[in-house]
N, C-alpha and C. Protein backbone atom coordinates (compact mmCIF):
# COMPACT_ATOMS: atom_id res chain seq x y z
N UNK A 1 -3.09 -10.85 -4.74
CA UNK A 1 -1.74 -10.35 -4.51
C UNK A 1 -1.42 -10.52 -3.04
N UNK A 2 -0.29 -11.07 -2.79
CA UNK A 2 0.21 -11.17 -1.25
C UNK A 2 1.02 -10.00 -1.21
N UNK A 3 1.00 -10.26 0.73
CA UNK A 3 1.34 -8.84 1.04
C UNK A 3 2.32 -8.17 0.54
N UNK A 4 3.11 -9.23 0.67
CA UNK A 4 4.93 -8.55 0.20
C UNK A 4 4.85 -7.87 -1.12
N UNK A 5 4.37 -8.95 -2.35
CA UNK A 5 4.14 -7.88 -3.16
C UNK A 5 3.20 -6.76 -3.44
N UNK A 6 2.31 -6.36 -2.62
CA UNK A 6 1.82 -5.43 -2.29
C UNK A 6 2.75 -4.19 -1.66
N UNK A 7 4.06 -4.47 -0.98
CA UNK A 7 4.54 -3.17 -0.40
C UNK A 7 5.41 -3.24 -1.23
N UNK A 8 5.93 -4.61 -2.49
CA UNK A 8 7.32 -4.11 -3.13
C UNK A 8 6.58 -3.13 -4.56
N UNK A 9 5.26 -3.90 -4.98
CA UNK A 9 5.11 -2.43 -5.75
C UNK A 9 4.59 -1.09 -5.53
N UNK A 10 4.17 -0.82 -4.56
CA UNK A 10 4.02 0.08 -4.46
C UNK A 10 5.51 0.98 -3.83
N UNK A 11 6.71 0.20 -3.69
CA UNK A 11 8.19 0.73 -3.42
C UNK A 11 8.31 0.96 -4.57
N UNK A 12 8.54 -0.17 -5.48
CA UNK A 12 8.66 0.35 -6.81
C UNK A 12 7.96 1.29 -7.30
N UNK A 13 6.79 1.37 -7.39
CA UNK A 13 6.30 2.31 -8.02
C UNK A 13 6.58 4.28 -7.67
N UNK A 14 7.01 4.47 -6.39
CA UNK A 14 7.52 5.22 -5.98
C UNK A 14 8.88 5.48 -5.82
N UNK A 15 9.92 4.33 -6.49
CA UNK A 15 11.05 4.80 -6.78
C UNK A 15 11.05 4.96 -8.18
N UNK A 16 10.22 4.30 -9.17
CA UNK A 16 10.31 4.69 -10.61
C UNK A 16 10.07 6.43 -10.59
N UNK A 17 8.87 6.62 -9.86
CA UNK A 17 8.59 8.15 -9.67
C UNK A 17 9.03 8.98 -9.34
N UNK A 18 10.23 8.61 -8.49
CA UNK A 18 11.19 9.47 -7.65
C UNK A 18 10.65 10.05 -6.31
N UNK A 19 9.79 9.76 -5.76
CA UNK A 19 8.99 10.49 -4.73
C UNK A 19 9.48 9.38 -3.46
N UNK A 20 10.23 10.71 -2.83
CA UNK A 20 10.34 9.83 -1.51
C UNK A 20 9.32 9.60 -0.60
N UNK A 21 9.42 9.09 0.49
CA UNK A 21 8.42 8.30 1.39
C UNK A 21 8.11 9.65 2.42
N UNK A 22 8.79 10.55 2.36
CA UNK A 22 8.05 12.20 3.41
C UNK A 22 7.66 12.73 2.43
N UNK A 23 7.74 13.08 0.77
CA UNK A 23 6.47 13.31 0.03
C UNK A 23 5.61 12.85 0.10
N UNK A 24 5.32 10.94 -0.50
CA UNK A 24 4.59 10.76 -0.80
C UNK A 24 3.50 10.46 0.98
N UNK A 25 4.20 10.75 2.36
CA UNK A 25 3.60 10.80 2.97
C UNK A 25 1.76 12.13 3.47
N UNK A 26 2.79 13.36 2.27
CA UNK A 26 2.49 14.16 2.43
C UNK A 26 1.40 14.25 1.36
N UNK A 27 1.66 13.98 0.15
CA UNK A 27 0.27 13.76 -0.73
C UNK A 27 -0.77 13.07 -0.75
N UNK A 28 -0.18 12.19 0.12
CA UNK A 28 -0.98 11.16 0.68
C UNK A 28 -2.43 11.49 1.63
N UNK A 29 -1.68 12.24 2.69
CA UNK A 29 -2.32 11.94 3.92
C UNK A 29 -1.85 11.21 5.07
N UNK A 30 -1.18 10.44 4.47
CA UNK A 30 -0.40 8.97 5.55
C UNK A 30 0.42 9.55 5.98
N UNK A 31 0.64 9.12 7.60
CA UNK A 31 1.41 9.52 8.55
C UNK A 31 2.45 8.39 7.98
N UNK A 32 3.94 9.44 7.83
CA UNK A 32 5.17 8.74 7.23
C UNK A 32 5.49 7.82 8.24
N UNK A 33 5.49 7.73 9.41
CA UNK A 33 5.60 6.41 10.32
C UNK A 33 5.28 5.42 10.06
N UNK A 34 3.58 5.51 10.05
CA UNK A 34 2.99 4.83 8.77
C UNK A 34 2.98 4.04 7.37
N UNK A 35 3.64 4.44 6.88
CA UNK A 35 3.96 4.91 5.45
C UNK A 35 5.79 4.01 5.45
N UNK A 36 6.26 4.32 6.47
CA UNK A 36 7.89 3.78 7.13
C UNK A 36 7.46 1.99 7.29
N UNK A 37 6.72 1.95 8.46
CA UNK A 37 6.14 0.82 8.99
C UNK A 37 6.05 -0.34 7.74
N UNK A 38 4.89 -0.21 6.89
CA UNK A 38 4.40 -0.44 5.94
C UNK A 38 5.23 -1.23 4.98
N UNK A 39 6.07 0.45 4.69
CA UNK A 39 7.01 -0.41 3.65
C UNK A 39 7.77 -1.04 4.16
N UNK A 40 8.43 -1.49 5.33
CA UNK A 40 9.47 -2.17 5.69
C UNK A 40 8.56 -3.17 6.61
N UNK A 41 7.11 -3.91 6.00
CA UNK A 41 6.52 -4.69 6.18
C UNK A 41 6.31 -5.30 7.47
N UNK A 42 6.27 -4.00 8.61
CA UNK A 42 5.95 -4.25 9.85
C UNK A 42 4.07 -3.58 10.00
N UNK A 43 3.63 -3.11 9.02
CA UNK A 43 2.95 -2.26 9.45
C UNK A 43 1.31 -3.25 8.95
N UNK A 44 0.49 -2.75 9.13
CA UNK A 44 -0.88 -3.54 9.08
C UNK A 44 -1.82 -2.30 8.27
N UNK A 45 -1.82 -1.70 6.73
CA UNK A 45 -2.62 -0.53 6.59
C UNK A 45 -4.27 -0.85 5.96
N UNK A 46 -4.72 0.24 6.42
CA UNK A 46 -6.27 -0.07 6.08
C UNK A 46 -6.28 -0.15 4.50
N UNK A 47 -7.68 -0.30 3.99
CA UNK A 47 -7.44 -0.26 2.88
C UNK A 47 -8.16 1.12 2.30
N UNK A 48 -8.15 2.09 3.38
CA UNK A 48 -8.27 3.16 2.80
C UNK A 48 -7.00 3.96 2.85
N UNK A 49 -5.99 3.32 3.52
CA UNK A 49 -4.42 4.41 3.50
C UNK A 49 -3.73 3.43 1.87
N UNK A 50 -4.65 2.21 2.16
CA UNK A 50 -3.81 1.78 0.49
C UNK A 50 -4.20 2.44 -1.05
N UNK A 51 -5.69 2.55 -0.82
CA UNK A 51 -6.25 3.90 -1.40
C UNK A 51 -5.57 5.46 -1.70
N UNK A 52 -5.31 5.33 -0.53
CA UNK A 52 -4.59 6.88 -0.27
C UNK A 52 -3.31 6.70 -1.10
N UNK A 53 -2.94 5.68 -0.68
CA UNK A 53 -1.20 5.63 -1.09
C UNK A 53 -1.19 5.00 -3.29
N UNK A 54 -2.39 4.87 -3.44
CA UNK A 54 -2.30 3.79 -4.64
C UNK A 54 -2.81 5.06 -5.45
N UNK A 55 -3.53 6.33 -5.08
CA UNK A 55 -4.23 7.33 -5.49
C UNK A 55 -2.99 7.79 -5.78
N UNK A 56 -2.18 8.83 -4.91
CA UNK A 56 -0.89 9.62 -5.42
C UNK A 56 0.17 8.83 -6.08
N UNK A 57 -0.04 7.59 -6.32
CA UNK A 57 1.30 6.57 -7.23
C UNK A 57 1.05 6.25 -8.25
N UNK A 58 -0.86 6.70 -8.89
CA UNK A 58 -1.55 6.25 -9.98
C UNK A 58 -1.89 4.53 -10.39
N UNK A 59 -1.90 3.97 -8.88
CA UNK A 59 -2.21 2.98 -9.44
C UNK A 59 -3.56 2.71 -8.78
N UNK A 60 -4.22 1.20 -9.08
CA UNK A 60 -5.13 0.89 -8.96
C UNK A 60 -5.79 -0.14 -7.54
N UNK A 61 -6.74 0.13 -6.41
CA UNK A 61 -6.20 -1.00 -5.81
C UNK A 61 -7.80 -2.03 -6.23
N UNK A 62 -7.76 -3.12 -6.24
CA UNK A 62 -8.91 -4.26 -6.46
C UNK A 62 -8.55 -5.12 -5.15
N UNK A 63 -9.72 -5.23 -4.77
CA UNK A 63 -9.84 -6.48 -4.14
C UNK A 63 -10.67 -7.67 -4.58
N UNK A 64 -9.46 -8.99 -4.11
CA UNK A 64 -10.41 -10.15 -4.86
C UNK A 64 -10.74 -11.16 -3.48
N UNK A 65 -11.62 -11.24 -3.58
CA UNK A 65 -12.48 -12.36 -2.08
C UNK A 65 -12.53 -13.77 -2.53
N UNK A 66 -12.38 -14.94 -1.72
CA UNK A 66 -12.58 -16.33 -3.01
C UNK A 66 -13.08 -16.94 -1.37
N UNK A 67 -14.16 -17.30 -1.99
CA UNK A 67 -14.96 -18.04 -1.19
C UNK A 67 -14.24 -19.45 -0.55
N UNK A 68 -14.42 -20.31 0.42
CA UNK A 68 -14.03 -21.06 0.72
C UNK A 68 -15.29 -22.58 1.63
N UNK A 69 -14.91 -23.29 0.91
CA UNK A 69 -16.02 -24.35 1.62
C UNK A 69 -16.52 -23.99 2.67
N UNK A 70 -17.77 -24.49 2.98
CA UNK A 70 -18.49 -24.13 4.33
C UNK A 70 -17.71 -25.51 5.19
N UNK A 71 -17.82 -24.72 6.45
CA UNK A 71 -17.85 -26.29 7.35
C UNK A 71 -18.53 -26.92 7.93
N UNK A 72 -18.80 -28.27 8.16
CA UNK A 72 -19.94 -28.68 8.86
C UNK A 72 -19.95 -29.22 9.83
């Protein structure tokens, strides 16, 4: 998943829910600056605030790694 759609569902998923962005800052943990940043795709979050943020929205986060040729 690229980034963008990484912050549009998790927008979506928090406007289907109705939870604005100073709640879900607050169930979170995430500093709503944070949380501001992010969604308006200035922001760089760990992947434990995506945790944080994917925990109170019920979703899931996976990461997928894909190897890439060595160089020689």
């Amino acid at each position: 998943m690229h980034f963008e759609e990484l912050i549009k569902t998790i927008k979506e998923r928090r406007d289907t829910l109705k939870v604005t962005q100073d709640t879900l800052a607050q169930l979170s943990g995430v500093g709503l600056r944070t949380l501001k940043q992010f969604e308006s795709g200035k922001g760089n979050p760990t992947l434990q605030t995506l945790q944080k943020l994917a925990d109170v929205l019920g979703l899931q986060v996976s990461l997928k790694l894909k190897s890439t040729p060595a160089k020689r």
